[in-house]
C-alpha atoms as a PDB file:
ATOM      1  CA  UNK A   1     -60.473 -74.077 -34.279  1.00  0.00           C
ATOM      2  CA  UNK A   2     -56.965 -74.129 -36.178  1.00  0.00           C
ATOM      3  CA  UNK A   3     -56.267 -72.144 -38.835  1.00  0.00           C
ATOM      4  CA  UNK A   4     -53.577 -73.317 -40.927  1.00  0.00           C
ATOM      5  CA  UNK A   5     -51.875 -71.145 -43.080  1.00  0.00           C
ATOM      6  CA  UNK A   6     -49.135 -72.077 -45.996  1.00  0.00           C
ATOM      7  CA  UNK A   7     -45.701 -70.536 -46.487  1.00  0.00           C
ATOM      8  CA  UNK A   8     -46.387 -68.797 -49.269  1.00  0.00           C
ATOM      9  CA  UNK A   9     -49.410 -67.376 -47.246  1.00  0.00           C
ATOM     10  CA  UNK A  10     -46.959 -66.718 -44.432  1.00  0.00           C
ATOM     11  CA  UNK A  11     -44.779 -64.709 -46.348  1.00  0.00           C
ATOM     12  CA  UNK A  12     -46.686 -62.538 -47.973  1.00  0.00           C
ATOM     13  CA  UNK A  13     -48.641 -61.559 -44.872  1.00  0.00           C
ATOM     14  CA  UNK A  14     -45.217 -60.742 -43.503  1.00  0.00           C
ATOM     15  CA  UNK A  15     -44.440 -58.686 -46.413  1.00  0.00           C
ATOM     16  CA  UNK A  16     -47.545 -57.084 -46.216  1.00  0.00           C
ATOM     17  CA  UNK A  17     -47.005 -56.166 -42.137  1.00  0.00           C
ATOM     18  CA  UNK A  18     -43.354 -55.646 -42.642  1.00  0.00           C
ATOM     19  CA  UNK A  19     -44.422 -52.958 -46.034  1.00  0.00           C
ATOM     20  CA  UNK A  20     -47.222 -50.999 -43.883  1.00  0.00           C
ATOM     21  CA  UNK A  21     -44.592 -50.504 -40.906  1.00  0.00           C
ATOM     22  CA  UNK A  22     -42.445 -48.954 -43.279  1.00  0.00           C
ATOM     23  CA  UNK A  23     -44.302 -46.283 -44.648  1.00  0.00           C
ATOM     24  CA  UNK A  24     -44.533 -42.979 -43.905  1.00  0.00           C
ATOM     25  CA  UNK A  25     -46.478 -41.628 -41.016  1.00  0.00           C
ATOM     26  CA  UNK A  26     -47.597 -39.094 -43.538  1.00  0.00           C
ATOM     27  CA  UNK A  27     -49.632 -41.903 -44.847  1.00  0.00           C
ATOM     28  CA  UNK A  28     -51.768 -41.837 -41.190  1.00  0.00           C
ATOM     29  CA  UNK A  29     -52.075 -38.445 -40.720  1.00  0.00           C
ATOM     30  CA  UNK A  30     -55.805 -37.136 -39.385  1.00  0.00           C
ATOM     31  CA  UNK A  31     -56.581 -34.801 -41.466  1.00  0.00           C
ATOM     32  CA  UNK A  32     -58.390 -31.350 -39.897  1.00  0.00           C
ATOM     33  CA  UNK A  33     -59.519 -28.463 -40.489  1.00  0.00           C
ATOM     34  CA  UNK A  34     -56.188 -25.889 -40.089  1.00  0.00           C
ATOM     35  CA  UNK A  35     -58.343 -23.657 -37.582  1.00  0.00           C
ATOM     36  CA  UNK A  36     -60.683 -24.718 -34.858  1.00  0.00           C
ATOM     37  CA  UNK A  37     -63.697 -22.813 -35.858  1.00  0.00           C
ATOM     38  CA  UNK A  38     -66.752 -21.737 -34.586  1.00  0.00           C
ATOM     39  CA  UNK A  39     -70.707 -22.350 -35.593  1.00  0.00           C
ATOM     40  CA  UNK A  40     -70.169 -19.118 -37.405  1.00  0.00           C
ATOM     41  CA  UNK A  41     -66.838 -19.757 -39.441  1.00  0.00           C
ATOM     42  CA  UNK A  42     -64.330 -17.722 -37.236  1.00  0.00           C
ATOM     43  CA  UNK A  43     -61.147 -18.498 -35.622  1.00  0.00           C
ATOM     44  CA  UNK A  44     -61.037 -18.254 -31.852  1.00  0.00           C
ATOM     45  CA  UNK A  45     -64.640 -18.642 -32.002  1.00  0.00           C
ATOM     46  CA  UNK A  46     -64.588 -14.573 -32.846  1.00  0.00           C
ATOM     47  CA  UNK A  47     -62.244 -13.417 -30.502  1.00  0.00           C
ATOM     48  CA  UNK A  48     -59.468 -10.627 -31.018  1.00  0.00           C
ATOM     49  CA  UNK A  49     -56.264 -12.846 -30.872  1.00  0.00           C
ATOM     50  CA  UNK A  50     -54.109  -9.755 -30.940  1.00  0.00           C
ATOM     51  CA  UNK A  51     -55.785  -8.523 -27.795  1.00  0.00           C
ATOM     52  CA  UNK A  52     -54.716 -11.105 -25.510  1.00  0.00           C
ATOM     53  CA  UNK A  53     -50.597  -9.174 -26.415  1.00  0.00           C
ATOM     54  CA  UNK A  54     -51.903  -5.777 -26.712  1.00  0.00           C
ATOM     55  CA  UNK A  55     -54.471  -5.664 -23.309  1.00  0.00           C
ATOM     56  CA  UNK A  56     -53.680  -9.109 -21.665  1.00  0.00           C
ATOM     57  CA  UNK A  57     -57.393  -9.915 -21.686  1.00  0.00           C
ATOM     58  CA  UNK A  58     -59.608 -12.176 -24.109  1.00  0.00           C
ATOM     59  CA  UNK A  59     -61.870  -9.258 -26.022  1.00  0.00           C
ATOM     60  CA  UNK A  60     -64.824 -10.340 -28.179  1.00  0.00           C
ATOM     61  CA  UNK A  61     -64.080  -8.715 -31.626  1.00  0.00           C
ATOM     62  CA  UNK A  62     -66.931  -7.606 -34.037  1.00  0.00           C
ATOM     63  CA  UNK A  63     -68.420  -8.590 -37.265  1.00  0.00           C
ATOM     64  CA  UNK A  64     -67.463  -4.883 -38.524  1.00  0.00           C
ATOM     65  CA  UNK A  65     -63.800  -5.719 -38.063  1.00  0.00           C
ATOM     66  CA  UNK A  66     -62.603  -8.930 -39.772  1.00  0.00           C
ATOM     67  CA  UNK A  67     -59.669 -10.159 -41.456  1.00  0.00           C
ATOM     68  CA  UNK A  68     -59.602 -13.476 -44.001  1.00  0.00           C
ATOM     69  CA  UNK A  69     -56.276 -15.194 -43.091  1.00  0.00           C
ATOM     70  CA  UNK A  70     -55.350 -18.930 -44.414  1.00  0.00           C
ATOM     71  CA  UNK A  71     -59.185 -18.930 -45.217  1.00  0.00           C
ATOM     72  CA  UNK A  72     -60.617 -18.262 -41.675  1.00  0.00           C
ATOM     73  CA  UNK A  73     -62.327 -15.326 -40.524  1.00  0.00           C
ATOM     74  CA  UNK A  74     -60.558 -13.198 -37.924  1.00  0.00           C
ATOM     75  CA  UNK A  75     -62.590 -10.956 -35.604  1.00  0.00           C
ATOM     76  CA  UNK A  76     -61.202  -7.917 -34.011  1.00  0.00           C
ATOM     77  CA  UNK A  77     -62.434  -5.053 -31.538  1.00  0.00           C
ATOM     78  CA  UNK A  78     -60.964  -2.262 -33.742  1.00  0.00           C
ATOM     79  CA  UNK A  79     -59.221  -1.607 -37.162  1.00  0.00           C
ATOM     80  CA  UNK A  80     -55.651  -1.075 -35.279  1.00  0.00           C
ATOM     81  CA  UNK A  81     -56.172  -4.391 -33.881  1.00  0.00           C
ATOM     82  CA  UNK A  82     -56.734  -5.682 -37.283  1.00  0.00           C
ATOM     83  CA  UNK A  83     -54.098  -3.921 -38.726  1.00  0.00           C
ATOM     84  CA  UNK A  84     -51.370  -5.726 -36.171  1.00  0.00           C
ATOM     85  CA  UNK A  85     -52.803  -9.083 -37.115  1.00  0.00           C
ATOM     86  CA  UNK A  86     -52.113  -8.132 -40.554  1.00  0.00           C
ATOM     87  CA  UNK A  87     -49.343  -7.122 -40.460  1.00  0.00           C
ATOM     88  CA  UNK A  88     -47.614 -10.218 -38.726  1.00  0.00           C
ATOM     89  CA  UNK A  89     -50.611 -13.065 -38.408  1.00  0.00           C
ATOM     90  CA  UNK A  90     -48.256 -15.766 -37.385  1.00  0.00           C
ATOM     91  CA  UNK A  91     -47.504 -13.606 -34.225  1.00  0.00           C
ATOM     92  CA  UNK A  92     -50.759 -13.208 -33.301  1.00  0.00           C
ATOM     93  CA  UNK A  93     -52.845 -16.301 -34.573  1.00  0.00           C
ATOM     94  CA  UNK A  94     -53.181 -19.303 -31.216  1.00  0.00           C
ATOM     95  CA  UNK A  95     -50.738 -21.652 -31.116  1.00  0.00           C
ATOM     96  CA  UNK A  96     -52.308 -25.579 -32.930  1.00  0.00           C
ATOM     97  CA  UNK A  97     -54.865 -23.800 -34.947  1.00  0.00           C
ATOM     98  CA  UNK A  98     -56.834 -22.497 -31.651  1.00  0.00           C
ATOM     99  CA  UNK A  99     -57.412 -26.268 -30.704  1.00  0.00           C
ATOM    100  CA  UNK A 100     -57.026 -26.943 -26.750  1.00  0.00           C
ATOM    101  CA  UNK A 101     -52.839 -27.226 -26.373  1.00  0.00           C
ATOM    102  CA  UNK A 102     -53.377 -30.018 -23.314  1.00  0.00           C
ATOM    103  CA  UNK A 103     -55.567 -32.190 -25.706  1.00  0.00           C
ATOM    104  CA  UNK A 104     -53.195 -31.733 -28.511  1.00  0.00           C
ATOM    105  CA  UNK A 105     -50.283 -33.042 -26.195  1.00  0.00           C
ATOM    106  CA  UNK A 106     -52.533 -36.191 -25.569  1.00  0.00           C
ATOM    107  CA  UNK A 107     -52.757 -36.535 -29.477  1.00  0.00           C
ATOM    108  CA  UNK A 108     -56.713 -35.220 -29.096  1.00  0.00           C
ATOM    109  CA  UNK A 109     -57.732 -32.030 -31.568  1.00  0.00           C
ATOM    110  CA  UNK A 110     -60.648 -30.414 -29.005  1.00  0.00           C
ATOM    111  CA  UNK A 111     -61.615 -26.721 -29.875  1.00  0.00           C
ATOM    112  CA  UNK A 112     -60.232 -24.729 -27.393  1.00  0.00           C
ATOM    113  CA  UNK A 113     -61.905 -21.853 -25.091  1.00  0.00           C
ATOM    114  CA  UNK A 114     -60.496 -18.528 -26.125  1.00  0.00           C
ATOM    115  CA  UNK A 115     -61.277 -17.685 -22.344  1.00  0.00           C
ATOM    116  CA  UNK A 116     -58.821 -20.167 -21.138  1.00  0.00           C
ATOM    117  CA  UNK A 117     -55.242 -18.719 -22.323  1.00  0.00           C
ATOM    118  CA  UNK A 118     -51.797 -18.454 -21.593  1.00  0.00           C
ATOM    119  CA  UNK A 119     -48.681 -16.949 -23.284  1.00  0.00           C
ATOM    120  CA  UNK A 120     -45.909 -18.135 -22.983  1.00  0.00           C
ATOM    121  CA  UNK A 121     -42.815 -17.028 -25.164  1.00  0.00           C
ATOM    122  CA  UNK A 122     -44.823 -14.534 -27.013  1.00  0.00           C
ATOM    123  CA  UNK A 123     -47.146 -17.315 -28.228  1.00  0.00           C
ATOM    124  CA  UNK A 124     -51.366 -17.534 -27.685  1.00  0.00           C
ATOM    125  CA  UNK A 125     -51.818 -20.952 -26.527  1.00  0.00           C
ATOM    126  CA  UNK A 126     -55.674 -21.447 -25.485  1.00  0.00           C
ATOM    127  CA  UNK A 127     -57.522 -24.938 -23.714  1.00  0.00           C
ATOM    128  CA  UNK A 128     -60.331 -26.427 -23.540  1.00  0.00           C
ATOM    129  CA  UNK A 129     -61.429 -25.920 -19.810  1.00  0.00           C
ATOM    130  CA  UNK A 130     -59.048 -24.247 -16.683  1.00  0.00           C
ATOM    131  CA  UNK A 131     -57.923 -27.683 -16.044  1.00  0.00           C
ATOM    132  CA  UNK A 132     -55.335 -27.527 -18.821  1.00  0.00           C
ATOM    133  CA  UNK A 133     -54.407 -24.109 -18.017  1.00  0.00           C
ATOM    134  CA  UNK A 134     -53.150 -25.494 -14.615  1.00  0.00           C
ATOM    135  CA  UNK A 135     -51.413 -28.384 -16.111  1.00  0.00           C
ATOM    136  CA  UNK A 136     -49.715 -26.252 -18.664  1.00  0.00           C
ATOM    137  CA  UNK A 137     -48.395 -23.645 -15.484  1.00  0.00           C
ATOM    138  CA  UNK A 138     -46.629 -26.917 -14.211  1.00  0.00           C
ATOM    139  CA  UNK A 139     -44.860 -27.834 -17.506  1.00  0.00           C
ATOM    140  CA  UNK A 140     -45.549 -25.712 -20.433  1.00  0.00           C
ATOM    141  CA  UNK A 141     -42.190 -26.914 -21.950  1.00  0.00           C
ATOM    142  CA  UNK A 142     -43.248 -30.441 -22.602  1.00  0.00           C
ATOM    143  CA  UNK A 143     -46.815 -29.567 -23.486  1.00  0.00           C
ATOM    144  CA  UNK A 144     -45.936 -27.411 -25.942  1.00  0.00           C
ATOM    145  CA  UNK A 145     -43.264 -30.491 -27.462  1.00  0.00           C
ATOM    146  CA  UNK A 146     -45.887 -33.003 -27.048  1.00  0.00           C
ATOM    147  CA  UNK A 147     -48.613 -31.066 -28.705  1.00  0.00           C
ATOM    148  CA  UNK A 148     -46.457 -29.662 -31.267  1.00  0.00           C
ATOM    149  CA  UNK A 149     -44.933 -33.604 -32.158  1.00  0.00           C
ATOM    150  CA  UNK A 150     -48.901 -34.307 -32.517  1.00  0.00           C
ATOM    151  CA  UNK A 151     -49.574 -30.645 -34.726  1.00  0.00           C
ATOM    152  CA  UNK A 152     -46.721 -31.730 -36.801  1.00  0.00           C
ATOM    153  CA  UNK A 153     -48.407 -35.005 -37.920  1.00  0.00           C
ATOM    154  CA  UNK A 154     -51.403 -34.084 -38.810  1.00  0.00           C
ATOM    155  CA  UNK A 155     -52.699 -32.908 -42.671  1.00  0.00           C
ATOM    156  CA  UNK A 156     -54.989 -30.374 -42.968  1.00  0.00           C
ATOM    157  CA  UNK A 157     -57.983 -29.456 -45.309  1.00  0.00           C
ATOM    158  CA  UNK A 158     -57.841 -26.254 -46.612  1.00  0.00           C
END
């Protein structure tokens, strides 16, 4: 079957193409939730994020120690603990909103496992499974660009 189409038809088609190409990638954007959250409502499904700096281990914090930040929940395993997130959050919150950095670098927002972690550069960076802890120990530099290039175009509903 032929289609035939007139110039005027053409044209504006082409305009149309040639008008969506220009716009903003702003205009795409995914739009997610700024955290990856748990069933429960808290960032790194409830784990102290300023433990992983303070003992080098992920440490489950408690309902009796939370902090509201950018309107998730924070858990911690002690008010000191909370205190230090308070005091600098940004330090201390995971790197991509604690959504798995490998799957972030492949343009993919996957919560990630707080079990699974790595910092690097004084930054929490968590995945989704081991797998992408491995990848990341043979080139956290471009991860970390790829997923951040990703981060950076996405909109998020707060």
């Amino acid at each position: 079957m032929t289609v035939l189409m007139s110039r005027r038809t053409f044209g504006q088609a082409t305009l149309a193409i040639t008008a969506l190409a220009l716009l903003p990638s702003a205009v795409f954007a995914k739009t997610i939730s700024r955290f990856s959250l748990s069933k429960s409502g808290h960032a790194l499904d409830g784990y102290d994020s300023t433990a992983y700096f303070t003992a080098g281990a992920a440490i489950d914090g408690t309902d009796a120690t939370t902090v509201t930040w950018k309107g998730a929940r924070w858990r911690f395993a002690s008010p000191e603990d909370a205190g230090l997130f308070q005091a600098n959050p940004e330090a201390y919150a995971p790197q991509f909103g604690g959504y798995c950095t490998r799957a972030m670098s492949l343009k993919q927002e996957v919560p990630g496992d707080p079990e699974v972690w790595r910092i690097r550069g004084d930054k929490l960076y968590v995945f989704f499974a081991a797998a992408g802890g491995k990848v990341f120990d043979k080139g956290p530099d471009d991860m970390i660009a790829l997923a951040q290039a990703h981060w950076d175009t996405l909109t998020f509903a707060d």
